[in-house]
Each structure stands twice: as C-alpha cells, then as structure tokens.
N, C-alpha and C. Protein backbone atom coordinates (compact mmCIF):
# COMPACT_ATOMS: atom_id res chain seq x y z
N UNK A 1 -20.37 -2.55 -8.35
CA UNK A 1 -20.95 -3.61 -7.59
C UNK A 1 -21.80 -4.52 -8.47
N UNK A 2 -22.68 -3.82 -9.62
CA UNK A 2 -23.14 -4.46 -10.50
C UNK A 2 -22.13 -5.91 -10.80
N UNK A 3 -20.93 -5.51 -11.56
CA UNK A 3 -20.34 -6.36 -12.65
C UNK A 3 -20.27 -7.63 -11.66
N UNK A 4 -19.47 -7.35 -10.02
CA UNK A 4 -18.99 -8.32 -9.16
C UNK A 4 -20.35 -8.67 -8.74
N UNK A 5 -21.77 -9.03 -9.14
CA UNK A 5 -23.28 -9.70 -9.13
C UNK A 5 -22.98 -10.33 -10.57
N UNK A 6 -22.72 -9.63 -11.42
CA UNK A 6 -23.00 -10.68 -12.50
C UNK A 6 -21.89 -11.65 -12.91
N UNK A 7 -20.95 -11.00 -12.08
CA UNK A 7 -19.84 -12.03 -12.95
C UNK A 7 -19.75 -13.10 -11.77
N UNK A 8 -20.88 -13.59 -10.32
CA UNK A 8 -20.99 -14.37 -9.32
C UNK A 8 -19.24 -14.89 -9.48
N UNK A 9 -18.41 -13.77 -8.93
CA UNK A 9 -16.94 -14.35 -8.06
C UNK A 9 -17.06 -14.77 -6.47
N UNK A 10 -16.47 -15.33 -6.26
CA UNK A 10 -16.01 -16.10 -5.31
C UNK A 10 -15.03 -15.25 -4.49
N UNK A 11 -14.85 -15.44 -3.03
CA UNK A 11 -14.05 -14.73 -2.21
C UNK A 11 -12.33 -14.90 -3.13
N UNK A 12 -12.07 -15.93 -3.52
CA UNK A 12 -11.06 -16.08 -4.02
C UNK A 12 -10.54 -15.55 -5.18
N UNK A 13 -12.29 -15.02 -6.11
CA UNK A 13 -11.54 -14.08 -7.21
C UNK A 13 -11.26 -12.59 -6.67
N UNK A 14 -12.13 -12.57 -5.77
CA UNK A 14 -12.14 -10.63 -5.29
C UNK A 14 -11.08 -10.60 -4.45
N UNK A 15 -10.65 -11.68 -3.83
CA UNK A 15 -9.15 -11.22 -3.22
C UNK A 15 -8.35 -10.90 -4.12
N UNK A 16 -7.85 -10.94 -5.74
CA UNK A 16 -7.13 -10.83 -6.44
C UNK A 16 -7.14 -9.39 -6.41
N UNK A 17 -8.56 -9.01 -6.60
CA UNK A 17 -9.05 -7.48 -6.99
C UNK A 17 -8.83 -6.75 -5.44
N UNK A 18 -8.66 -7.01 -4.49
CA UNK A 18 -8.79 -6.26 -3.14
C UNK A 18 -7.18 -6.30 -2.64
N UNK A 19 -6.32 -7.32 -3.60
CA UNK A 19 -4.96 -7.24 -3.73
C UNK A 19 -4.48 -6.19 -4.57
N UNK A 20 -4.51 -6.30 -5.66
CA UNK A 20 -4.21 -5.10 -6.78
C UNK A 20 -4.77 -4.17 -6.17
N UNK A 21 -5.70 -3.66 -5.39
CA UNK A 21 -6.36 -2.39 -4.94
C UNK A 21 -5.06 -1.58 -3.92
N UNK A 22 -4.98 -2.80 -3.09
CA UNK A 22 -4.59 -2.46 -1.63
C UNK A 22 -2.56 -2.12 -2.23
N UNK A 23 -1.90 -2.70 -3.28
CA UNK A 23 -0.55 -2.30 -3.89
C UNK A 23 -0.72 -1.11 -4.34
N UNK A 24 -1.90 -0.85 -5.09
CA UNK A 24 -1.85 0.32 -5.60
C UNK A 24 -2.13 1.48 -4.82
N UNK A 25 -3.12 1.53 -3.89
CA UNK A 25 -2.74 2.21 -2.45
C UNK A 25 -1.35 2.44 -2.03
N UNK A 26 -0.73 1.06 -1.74
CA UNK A 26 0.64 1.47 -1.02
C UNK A 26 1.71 2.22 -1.92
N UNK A 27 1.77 1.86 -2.87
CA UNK A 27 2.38 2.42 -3.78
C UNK A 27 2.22 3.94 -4.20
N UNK A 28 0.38 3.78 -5.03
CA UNK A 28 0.28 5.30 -5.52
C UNK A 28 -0.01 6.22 -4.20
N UNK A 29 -0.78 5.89 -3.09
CA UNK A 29 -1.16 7.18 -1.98
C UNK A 29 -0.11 7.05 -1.39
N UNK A 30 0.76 6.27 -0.57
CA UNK A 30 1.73 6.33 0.59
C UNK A 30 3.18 6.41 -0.17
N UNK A 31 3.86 5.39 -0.79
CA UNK A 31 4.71 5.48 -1.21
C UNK A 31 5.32 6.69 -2.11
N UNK A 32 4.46 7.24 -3.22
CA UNK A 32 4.96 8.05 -4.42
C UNK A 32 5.60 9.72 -3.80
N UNK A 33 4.77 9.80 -2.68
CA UNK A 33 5.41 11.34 -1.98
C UNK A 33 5.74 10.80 -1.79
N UNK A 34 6.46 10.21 -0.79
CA UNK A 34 7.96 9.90 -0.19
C UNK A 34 8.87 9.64 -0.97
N UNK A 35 8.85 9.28 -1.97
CA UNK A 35 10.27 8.82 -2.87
C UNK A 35 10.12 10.27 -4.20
N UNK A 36 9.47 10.53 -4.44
CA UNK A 36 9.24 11.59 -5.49
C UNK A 36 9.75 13.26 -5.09
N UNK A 37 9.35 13.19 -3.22
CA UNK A 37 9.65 14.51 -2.99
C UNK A 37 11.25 14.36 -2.30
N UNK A 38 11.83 13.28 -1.94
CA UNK A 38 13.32 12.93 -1.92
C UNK A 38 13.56 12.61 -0.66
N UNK A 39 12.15 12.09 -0.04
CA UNK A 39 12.62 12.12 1.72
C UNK A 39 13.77 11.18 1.86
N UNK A 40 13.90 9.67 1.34
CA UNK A 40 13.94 9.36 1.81
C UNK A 40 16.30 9.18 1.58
N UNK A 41 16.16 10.37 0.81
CA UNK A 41 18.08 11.13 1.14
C UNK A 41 17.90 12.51 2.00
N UNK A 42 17.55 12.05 3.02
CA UNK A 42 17.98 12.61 4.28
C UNK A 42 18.43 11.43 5.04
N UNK A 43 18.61 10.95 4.86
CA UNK A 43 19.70 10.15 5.85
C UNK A 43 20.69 10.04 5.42
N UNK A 44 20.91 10.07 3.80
CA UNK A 44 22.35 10.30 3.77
C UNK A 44 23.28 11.91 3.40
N UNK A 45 22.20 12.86 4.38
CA UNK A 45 22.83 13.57 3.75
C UNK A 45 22.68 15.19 2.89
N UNK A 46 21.68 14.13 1.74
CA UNK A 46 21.28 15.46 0.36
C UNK A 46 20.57 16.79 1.13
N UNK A 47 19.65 16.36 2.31
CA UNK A 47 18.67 17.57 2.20
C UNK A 47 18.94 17.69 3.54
N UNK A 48 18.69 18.66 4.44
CA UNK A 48 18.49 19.02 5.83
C UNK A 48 17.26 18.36 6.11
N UNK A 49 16.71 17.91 7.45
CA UNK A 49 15.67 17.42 7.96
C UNK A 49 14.45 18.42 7.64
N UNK A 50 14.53 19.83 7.95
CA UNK A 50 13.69 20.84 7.96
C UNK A 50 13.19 21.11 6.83
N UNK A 51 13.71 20.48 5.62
CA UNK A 51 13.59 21.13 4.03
C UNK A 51 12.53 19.41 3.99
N UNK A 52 12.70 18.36 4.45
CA UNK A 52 11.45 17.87 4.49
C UNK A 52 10.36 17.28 5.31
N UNK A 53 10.07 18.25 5.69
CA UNK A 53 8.79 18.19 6.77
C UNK A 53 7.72 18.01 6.20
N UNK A 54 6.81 17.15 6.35
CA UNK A 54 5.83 16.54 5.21
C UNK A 54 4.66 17.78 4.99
N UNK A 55 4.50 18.54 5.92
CA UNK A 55 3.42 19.69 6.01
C UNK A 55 4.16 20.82 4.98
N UNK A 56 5.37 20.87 4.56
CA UNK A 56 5.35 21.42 3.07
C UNK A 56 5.83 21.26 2.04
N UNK A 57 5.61 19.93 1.90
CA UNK A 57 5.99 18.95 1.09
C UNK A 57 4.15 18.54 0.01
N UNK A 58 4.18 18.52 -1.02
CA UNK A 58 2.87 18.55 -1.89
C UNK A 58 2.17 17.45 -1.76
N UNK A 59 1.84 16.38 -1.07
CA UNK A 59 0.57 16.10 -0.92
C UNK A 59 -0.31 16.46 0.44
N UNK A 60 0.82 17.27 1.43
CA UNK A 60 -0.04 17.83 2.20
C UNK A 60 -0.19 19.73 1.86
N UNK A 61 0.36 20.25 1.11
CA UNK A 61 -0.18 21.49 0.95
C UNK A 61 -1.29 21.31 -0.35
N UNK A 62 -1.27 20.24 -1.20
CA UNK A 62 -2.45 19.97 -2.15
C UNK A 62 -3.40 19.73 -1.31
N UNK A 63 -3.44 18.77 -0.32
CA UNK A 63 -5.27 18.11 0.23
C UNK A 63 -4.72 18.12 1.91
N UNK A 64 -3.73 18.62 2.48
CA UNK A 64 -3.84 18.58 3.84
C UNK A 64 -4.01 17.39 4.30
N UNK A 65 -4.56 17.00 5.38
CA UNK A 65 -4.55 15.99 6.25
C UNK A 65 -5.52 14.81 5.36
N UNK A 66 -6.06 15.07 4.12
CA UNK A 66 -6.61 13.88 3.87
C UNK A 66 -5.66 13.28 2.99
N UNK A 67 -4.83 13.85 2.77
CA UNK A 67 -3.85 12.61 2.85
C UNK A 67 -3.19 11.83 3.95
N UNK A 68 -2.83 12.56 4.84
CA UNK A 68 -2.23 11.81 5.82
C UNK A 68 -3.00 10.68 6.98
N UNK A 69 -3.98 11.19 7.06
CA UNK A 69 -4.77 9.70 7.36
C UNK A 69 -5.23 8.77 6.87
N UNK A 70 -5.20 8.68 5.52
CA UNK A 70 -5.72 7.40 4.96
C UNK A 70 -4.50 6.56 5.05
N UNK A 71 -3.44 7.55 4.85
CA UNK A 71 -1.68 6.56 4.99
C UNK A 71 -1.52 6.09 6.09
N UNK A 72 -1.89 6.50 7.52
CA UNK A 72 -1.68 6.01 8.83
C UNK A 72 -2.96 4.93 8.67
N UNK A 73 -4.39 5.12 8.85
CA UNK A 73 -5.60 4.04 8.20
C UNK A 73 -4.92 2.52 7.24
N UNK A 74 -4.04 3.19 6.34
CA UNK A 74 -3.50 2.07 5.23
C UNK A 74 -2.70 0.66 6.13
N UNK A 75 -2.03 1.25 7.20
CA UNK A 75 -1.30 0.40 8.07
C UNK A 75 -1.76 -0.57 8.75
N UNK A 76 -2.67 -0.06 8.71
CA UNK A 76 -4.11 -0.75 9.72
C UNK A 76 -4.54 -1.86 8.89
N UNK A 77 -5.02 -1.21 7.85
CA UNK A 77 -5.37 -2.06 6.33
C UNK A 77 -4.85 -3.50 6.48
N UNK A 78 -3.11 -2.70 6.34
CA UNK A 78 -2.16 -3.57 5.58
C UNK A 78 -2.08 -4.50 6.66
N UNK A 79 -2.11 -4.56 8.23
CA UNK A 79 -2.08 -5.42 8.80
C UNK A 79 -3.04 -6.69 9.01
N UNK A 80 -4.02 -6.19 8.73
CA UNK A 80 -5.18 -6.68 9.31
C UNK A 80 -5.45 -7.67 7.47
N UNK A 81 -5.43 -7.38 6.44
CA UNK A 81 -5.75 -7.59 4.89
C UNK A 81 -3.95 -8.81 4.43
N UNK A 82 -3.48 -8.65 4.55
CA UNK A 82 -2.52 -9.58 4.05
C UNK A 82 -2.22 -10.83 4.87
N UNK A 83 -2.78 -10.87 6.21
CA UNK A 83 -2.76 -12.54 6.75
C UNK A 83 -4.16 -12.84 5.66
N UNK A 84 -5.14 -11.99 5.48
CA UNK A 84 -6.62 -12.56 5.24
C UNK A 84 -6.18 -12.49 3.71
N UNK A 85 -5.14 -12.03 2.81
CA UNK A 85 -5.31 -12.36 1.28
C UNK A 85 -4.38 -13.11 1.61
N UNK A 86 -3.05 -13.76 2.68
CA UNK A 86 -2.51 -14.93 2.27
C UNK A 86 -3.03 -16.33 2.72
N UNK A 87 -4.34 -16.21 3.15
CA UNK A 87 -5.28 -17.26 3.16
C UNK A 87 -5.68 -17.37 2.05
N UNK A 88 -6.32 -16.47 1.66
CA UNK A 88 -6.59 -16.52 -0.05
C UNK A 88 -6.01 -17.34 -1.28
N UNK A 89 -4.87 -16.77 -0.43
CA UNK A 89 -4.05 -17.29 -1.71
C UNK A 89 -3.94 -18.85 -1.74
N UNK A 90 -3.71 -19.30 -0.33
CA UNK A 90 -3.86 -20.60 -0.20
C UNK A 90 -5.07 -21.11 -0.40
N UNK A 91 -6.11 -20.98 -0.17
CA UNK A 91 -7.34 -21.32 -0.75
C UNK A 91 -7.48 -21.35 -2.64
N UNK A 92 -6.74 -20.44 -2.94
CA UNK A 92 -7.13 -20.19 -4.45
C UNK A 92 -6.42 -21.59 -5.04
N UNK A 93 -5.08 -21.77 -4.45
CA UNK A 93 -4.02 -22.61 -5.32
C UNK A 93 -4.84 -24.25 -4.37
N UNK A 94 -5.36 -24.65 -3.75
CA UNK A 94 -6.57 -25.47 -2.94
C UNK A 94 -7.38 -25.95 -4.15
N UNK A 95 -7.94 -24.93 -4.59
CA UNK A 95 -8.64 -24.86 -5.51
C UNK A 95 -8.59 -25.02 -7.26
N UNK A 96 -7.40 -24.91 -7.23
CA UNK A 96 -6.74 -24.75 -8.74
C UNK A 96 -6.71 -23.51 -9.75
N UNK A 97 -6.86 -22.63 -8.88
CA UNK A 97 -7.21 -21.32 -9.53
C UNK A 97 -5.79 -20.39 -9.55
N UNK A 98 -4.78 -20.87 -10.61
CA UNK A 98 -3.51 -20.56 -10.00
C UNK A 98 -3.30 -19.03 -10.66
N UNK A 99 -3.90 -18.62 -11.51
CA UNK A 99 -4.04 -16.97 -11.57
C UNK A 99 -4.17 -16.02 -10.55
N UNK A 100 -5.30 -16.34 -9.73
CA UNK A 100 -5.76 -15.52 -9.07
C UNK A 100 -4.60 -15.59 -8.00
N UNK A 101 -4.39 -16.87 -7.38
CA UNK A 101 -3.70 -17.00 -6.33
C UNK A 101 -2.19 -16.14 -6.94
N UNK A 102 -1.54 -16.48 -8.13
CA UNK A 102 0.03 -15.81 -8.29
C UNK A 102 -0.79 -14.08 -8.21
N UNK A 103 -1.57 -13.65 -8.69
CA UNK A 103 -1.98 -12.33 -8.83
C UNK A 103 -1.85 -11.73 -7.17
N UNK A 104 -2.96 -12.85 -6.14
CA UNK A 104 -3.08 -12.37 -5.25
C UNK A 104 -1.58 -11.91 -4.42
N UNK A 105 -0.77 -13.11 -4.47
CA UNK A 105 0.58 -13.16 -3.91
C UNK A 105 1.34 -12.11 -4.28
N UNK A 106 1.41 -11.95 -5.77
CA UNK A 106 2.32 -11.14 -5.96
C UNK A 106 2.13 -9.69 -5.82
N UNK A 107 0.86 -9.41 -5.64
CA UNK A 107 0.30 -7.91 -4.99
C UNK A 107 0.59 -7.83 -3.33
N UNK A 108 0.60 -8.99 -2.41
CA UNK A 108 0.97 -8.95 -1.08
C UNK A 108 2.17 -8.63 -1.12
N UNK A 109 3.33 -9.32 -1.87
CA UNK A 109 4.49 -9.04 -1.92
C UNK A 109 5.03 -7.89 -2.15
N UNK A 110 4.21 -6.94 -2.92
CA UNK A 110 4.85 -5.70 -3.32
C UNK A 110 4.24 -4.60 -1.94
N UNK A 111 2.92 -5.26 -1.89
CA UNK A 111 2.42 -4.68 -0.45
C UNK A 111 3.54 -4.36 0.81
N UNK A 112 3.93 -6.00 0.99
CA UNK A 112 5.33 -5.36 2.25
C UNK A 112 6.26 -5.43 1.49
N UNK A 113 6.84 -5.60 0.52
CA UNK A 113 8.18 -4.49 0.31
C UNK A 113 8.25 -3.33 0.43
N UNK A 114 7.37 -2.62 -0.25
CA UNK A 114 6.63 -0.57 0.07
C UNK A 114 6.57 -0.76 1.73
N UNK A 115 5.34 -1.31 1.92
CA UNK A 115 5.34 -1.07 3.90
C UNK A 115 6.87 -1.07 4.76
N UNK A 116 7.74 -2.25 4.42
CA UNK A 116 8.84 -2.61 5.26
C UNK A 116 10.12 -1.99 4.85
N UNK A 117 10.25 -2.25 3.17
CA UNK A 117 11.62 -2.31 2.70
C UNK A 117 11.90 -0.83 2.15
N UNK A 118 11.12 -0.49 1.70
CA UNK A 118 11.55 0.85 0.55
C UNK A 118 11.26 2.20 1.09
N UNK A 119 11.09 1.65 2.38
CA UNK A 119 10.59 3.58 2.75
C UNK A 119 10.97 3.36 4.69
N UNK A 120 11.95 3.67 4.46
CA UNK A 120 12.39 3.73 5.93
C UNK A 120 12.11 4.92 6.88
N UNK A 121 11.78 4.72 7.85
CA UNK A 121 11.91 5.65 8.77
C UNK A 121 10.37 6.89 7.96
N UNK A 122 9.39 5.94 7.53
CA UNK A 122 8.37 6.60 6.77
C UNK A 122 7.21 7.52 8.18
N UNK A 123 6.95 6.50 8.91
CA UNK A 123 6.15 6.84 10.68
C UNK A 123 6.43 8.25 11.07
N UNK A 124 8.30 8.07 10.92
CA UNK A 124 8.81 9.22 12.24
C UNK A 124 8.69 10.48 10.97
N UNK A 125 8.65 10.63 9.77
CA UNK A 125 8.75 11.66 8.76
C UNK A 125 7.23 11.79 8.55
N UNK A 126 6.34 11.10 8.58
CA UNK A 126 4.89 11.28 8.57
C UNK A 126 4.58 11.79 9.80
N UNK A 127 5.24 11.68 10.70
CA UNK A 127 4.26 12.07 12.33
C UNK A 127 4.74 13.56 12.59
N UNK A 128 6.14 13.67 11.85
CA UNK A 128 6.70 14.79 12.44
C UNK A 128 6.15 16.12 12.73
C-alpha cells in the first residue's frame, strides 16, 4: 500500500494492476485444476465422470473448501470488475495512457476466455 502512496497512481494505473491480478486469479486459482487434473476430457470420453469429482481431485484434498469458494466468489468478481476495468480502459486510452489501457484490455480478455471459453461445463464439475 506504501509504494501505490508514493508512486500517487491514478484509478487508471491500478486498474492495470487489479487486471493482471484478477487473470492471474482466473487462470492460476480456477483454471489450472481443471485443465491439469484432465476434467475437462470427460466429455469426450478419456475418464469416467466418477474418477473426476473435484472432492478428490488435489486442490480440494490439499486445502478443502478454501479453494472452492474463492472460485465460486471469483465469478462474482469477474462479473461485477470487467464492465468497471472496461471503463478503465476507455478512460485510460481518453487520456493517452495507451499502456495501461492495452495492459488493462488484454488482461480482461484473457479474463473471459478462462471464464467462458476454455473450461466448459466448469459450475456443474465444481458443484458436483
């Protein structure tokens, strides 16, 4: 909190930083079990449904449920944080600050590709 006092940023630089935060969330906490432990070939197939049930699958026999609510919490995040960083972004490029703004964008973008595109049917395998 210090550095972001001395280095007096602007809503428009810390959206860059609350962008890169919020990808790396979707990515490293929600996304990496699901693609690492193979959920997401059961639909075509590779594994029986029962062989991945997220309760014994390793980020819930490592930390249990604190993983699984910050990933359901993240959704929340992600809804509520990417209309408010793609204001940002428009404000930044407003402004002429075209770093921050491509930084901010291109962290939203990877944001819903992980949320929408790359992990299907992520809800009904998390709730199960």
């Amino acid at each position: 909190m210090a550095i972001v006092r001395r280095a007096r940023t602007d809503v428009v630089g810390l959206a860059s930083f609350a962008a890169v935060f919020l990808a790396c969330a979707v990515i490293g906490w929600r996304s990496y079990p699901y693609w690492a432990t193979g959920v997401y070939q059961v639909g075509i197939g590779a594994f029986p449904p029962m062989d991945q049930d997220p309760k014994r699958l390793i980020p819930m026999i490592w930390i249990g449920e604190l993983w699984r609510l910050p990933v359901l919490l993240l959704y929340l995040l992600c809804y509520v944080a990417a209309p408010a960083l793609s204001l940002a972004v428009f404000a930044a490029f407003w402004r002429h600050r075209f770093v921050s703004g491509i930084t901010t964008a291109l962290c939203i973008g990877i944001v819903l590709i992980f949320m929408l595109g790359f992990s299907p049917d992520f809800v009904t395998w998390l709730m199960d």
